[in-house]
C-alpha atoms as a PDB file:
ATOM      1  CA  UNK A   1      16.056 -22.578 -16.266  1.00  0.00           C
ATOM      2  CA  UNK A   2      12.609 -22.669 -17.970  1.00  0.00           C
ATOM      3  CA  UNK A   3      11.060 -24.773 -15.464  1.00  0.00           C
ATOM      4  CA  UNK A   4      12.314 -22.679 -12.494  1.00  0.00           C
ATOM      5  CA  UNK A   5      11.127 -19.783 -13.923  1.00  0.00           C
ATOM      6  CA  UNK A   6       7.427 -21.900 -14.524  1.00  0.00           C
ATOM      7  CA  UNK A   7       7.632 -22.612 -10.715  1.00  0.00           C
ATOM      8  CA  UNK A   8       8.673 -19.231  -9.059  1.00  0.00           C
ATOM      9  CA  UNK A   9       5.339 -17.989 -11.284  1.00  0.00           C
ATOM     10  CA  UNK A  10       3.345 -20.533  -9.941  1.00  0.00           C
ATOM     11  CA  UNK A  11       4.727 -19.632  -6.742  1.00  0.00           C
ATOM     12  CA  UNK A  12       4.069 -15.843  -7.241  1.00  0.00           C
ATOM     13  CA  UNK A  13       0.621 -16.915  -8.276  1.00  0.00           C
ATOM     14  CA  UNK A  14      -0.135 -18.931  -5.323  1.00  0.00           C
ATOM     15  CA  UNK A  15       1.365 -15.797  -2.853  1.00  0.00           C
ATOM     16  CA  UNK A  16      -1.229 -13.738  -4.767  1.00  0.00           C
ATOM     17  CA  UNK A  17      -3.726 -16.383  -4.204  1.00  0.00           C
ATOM     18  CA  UNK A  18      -3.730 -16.346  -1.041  1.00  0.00           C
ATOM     19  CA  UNK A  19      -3.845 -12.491  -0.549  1.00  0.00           C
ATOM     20  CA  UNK A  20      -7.173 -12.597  -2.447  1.00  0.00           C
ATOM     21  CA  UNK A  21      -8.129 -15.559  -0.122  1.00  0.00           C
ATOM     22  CA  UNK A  22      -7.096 -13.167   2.964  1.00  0.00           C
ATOM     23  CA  UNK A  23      -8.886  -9.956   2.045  1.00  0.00           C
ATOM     24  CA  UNK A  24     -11.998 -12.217   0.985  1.00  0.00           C
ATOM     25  CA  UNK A  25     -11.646 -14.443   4.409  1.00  0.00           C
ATOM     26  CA  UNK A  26     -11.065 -10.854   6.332  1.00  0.00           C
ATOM     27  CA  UNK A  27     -14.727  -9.249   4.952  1.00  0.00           C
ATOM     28  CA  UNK A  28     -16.348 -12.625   5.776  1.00  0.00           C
ATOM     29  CA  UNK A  29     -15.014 -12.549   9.381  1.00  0.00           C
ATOM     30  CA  UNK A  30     -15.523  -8.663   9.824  1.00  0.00           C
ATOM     31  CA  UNK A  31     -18.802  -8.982   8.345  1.00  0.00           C
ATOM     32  CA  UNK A  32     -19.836 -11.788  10.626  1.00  0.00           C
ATOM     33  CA  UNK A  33     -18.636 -10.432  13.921  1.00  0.00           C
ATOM     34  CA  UNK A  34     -20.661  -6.957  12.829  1.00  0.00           C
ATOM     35  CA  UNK A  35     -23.839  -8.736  12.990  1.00  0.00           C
ATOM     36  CA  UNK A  36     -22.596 -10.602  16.610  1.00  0.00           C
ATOM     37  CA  UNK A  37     -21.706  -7.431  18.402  1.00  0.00           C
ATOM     38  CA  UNK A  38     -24.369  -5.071  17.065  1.00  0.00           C
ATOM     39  CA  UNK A  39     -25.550  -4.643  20.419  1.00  0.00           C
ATOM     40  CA  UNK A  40     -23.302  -2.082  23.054  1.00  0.00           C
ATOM     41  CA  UNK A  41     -22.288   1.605  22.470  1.00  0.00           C
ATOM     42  CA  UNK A  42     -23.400   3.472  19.356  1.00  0.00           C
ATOM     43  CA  UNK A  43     -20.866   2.954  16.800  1.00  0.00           C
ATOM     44  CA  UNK A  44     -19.087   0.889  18.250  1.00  0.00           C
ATOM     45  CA  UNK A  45     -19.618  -1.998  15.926  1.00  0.00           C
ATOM     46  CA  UNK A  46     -19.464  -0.231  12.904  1.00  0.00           C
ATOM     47  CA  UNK A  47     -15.988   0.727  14.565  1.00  0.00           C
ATOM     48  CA  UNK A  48     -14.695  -2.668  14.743  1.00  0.00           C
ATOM     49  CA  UNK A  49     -16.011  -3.355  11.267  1.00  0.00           C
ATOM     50  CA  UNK A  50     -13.691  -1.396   9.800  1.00  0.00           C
ATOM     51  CA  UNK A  51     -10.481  -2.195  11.606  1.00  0.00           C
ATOM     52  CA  UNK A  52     -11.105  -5.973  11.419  1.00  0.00           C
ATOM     53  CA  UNK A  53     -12.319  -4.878   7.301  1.00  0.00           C
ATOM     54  CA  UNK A  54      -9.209  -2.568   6.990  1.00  0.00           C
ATOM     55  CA  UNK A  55      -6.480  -5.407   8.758  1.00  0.00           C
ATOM     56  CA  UNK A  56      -7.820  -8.032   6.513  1.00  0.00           C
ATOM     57  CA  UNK A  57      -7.032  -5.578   3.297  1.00  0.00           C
ATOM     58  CA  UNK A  58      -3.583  -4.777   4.704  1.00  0.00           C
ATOM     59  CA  UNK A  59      -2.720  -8.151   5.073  1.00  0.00           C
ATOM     60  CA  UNK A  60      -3.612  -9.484   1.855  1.00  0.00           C
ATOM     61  CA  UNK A  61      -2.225  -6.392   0.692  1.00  0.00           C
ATOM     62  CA  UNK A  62       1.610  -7.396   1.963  1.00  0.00           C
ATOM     63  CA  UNK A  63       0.781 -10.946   0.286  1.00  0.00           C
ATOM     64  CA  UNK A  64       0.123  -9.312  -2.973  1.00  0.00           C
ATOM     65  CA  UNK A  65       3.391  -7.067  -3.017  1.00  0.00           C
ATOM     66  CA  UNK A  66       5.380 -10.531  -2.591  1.00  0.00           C
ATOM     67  CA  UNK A  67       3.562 -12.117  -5.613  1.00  0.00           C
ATOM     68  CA  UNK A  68       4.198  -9.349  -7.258  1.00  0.00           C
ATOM     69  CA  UNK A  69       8.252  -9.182  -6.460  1.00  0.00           C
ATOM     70  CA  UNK A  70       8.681 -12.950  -6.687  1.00  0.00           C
ATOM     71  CA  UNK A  71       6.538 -12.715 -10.252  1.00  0.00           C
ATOM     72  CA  UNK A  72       8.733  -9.700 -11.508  1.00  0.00           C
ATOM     73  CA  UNK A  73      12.659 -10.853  -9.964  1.00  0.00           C
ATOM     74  CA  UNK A  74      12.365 -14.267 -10.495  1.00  0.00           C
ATOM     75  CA  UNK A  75      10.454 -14.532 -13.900  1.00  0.00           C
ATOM     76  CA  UNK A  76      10.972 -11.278 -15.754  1.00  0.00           C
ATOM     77  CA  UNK A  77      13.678  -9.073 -14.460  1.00  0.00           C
ATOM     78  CA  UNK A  78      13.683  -6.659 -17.520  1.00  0.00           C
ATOM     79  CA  UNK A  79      14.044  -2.891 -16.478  1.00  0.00           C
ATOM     80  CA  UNK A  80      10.551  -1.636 -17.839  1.00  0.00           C
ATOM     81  CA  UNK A  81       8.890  -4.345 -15.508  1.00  0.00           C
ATOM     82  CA  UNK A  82      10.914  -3.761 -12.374  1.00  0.00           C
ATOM     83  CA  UNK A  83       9.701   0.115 -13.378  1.00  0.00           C
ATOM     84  CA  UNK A  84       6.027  -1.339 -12.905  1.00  0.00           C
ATOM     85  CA  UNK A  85       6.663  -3.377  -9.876  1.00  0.00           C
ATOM     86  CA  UNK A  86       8.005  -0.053  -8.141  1.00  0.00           C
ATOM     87  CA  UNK A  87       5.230   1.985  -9.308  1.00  0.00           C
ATOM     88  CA  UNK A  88       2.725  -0.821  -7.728  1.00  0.00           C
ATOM     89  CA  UNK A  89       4.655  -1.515  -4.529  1.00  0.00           C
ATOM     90  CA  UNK A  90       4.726   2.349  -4.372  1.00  0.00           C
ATOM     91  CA  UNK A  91       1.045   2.867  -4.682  1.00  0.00           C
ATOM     92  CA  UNK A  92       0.014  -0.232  -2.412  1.00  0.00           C
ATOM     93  CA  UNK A  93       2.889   0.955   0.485  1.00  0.00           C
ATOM     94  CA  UNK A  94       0.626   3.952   0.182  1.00  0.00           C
ATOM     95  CA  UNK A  95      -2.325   2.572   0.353  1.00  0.00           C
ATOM     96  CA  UNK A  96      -1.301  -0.065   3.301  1.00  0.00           C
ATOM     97  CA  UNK A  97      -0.240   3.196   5.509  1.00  0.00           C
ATOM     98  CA  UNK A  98      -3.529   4.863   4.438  1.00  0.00           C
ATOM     99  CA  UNK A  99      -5.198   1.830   5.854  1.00  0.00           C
ATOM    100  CA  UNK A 100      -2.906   1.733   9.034  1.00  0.00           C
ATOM    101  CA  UNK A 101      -3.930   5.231   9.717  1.00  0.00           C
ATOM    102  CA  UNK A 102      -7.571   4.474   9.330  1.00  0.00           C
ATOM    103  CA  UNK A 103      -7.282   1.617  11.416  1.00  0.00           C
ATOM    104  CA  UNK A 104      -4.966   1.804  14.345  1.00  0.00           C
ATOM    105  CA  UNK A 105      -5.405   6.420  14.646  1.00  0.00           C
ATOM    106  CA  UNK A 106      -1.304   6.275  13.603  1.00  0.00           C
ATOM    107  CA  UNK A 107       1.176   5.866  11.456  1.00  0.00           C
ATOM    108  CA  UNK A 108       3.074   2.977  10.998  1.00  0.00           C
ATOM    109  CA  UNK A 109       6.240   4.477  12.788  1.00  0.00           C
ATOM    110  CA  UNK A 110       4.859   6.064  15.885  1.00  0.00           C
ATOM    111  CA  UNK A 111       4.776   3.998  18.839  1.00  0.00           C
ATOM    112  CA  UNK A 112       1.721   2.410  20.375  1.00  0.00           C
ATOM    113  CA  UNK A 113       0.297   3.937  23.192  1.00  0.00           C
ATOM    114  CA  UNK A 114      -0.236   0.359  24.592  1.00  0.00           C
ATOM    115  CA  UNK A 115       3.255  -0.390  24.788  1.00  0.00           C
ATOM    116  CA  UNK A 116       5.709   2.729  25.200  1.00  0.00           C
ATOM    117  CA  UNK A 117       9.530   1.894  25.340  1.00  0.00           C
END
């Protein structure tokens, strides 16, 4: 039991890896593709900055709340950390709507204008 519990935290650690890897990938792409399509409308580039900035943060963001669930479920279940894993996926739900909002001009439940039903 010790050793699966060693692996599902390496595993968590990996998943949380690789959100850091995704947010830090994300500002390196948006970043680069700023200074490629500076030219065209005013503000436009700054525009696209932050929505390729803010999709790069809300992905790594969804990678982090799994490390963080397989970390606490899998390796130490007890009530006061499940408390703190609710608290965090709380606050970073929040946060990944915030971001949403900033980035696509609606929340997560409305429907795209792009593709009505």
């Amino acid at each position: 039991m010790i050793y699966y519990r060693d692996v599902m935290y390496g595993i968590g650690m990996a998943v949380d890896s690789v959100g850091v890897l995704v947010i830090v990938a994300g500002a390196i792409f948006a970043t680069g593709r700023f200074f490629i399509v500076r030219q065209g409308e005013a503000g436009r580039p700054y525009r696209l900055y932050r929505q390729d900035l803010g999709r790069a943060i809300l992905l790594g963001l969804e990678f982090l709340i799994a490390g963080d669930i397989i970390r606490t479920v899998v390796v130490a279940p007890t009530l006061e950390n499940v408390i703190i894993l609710g608290l965090i996926v709380l606050i970073r739900t929040f946060l990944s709507m915030a971001l949403q909002l900033e980035v696509e001009g609606r929340w997560p439940w409305q429907r795209s204008e792009e593709h009505p039903s």
